[in-house]
C-alpha atoms as a PDB file:
ATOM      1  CA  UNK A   1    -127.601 -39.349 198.851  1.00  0.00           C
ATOM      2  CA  UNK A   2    -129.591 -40.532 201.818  1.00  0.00           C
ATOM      3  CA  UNK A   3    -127.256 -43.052 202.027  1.00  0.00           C
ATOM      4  CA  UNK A   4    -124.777 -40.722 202.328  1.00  0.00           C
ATOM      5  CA  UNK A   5    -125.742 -38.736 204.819  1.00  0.00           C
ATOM      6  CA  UNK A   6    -126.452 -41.958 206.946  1.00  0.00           C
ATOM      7  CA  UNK A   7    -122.884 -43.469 206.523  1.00  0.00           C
ATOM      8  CA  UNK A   8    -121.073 -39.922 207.068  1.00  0.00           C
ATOM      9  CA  UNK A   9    -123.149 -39.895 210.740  1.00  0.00           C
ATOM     10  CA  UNK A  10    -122.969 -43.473 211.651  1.00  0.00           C
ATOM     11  CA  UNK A  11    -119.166 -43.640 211.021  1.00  0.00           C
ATOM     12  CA  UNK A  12    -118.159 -40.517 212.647  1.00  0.00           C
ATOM     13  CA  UNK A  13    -118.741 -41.699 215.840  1.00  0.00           C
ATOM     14  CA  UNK A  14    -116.141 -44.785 215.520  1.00  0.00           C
ATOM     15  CA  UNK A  15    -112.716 -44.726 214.409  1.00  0.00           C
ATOM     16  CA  UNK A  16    -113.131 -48.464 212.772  1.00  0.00           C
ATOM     17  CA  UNK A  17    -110.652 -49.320 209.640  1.00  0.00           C
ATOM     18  CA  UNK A  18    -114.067 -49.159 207.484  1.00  0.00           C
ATOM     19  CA  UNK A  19    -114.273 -45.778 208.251  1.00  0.00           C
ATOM     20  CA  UNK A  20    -111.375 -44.511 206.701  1.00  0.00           C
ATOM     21  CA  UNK A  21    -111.948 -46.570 203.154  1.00  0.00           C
ATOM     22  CA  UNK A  22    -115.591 -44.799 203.423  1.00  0.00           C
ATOM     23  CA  UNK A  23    -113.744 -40.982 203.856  1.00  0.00           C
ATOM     24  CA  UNK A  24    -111.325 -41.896 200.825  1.00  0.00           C
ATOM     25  CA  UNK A  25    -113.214 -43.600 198.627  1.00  0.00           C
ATOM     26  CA  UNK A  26    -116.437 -45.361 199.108  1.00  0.00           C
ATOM     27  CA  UNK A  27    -118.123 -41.295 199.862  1.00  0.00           C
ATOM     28  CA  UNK A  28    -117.067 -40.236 196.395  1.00  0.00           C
ATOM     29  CA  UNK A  29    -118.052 -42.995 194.967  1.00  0.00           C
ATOM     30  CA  UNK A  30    -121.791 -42.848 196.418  1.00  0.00           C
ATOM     31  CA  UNK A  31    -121.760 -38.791 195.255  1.00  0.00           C
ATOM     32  CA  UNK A  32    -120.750 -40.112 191.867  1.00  0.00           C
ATOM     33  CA  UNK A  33    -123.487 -42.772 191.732  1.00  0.00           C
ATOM     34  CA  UNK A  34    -126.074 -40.159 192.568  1.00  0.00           C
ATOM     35  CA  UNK A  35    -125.259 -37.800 190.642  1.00  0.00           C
ATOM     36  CA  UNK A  36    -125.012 -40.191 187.551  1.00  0.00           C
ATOM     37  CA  UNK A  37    -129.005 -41.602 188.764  1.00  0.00           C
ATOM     38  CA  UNK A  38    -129.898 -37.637 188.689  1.00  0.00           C
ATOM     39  CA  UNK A  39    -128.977 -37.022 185.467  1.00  0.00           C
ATOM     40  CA  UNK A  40    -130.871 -40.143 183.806  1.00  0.00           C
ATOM     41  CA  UNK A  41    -133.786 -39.355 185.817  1.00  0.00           C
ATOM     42  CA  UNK A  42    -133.374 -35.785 184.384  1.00  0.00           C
ATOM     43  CA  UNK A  43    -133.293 -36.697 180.522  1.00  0.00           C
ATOM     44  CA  UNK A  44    -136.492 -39.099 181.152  1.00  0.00           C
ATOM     45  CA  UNK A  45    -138.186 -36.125 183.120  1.00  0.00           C
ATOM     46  CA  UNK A  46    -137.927 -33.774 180.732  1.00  0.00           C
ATOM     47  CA  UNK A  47    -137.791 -36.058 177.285  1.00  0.00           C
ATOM     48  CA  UNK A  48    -134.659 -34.206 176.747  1.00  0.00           C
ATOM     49  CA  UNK A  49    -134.105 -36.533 173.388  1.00  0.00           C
ATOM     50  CA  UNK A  50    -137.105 -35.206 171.588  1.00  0.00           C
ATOM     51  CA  UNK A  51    -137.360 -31.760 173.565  1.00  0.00           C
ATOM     52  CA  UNK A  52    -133.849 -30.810 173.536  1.00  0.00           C
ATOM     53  CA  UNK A  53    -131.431 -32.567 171.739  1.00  0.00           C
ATOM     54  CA  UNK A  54    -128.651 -30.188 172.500  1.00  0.00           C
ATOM     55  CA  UNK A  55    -129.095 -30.388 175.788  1.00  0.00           C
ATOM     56  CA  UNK A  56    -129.689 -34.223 175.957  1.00  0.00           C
ATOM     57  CA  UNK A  57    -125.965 -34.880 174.252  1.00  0.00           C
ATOM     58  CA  UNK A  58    -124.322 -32.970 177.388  1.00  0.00           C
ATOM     59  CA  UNK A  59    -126.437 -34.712 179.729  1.00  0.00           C
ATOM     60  CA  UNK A  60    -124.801 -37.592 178.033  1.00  0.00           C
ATOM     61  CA  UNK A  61    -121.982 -36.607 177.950  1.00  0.00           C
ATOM     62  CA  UNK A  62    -121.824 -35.732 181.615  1.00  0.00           C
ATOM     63  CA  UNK A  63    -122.805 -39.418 182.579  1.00  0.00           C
ATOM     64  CA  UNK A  64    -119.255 -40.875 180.290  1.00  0.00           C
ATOM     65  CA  UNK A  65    -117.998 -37.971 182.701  1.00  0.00           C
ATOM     66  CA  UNK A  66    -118.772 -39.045 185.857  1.00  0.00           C
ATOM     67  CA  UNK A  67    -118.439 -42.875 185.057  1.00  0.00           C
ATOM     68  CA  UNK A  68    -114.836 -42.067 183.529  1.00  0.00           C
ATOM     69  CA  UNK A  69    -113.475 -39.378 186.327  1.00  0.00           C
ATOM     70  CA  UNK A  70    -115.142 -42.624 188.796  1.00  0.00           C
ATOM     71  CA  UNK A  71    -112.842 -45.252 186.991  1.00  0.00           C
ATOM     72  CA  UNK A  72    -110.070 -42.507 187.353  1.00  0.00           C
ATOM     73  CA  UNK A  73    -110.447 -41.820 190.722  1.00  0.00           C
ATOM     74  CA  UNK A  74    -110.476 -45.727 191.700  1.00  0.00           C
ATOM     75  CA  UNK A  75    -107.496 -46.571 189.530  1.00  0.00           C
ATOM     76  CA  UNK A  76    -105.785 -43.580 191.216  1.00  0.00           C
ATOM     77  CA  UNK A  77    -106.686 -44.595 194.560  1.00  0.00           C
ATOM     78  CA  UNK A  78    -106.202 -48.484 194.515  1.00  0.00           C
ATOM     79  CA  UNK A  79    -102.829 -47.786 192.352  1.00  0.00           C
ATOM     80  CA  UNK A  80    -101.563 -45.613 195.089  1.00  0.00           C
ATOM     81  CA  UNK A  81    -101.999 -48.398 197.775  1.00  0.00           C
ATOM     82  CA  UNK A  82    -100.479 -50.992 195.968  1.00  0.00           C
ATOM     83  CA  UNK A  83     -97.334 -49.023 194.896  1.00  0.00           C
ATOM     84  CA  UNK A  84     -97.178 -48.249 198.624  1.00  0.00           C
ATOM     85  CA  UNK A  85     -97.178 -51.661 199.627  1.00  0.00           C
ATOM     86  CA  UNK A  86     -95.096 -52.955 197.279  1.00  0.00           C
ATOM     87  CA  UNK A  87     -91.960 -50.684 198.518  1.00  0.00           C
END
């Protein structure tokens, strides 16, 4: 998320083409990575498989979430731009 916040300020002050790919795409992508770190880091912290086990299986099953809305979201996105360029 660091990273984040240090892209989102270093590229606001340009208009460069990399800039807009980061806005569209690249930004989600980086929340999406986080968020999916977070939540491992989160089972390990609090031994959610022996602890919990109810709550480990939606921790889980938030990860296949994030990684499948991510694949989504990039198959969206890229599929977009080449159906635009193509007409």
């Amino acid at each position: 998320m660091g990273l984040l916040f240090f892209l989102n300020a270093y590229f606001y002050k340009s208009t460069v083409p990399f800039n807009y790919f980061f806005q569209s795409y690249l930004d989600f992508m980086i929340q999406c990575l986080g968020m999916f770190f977070y939540l491992i880091f989160l089972r390990k912290f609090i031994s959610a498989r022996k602890n919990f086990p109810l709550l480990h299986y939606l921790l889980v099953a938030d990860q296949v979430i994030i990684v499948l809305g991510a694949a989504l979201f990039s198959w969206v996105n890229f599929g977009a731009v080449i159906l635009c360029c193509r007409t």
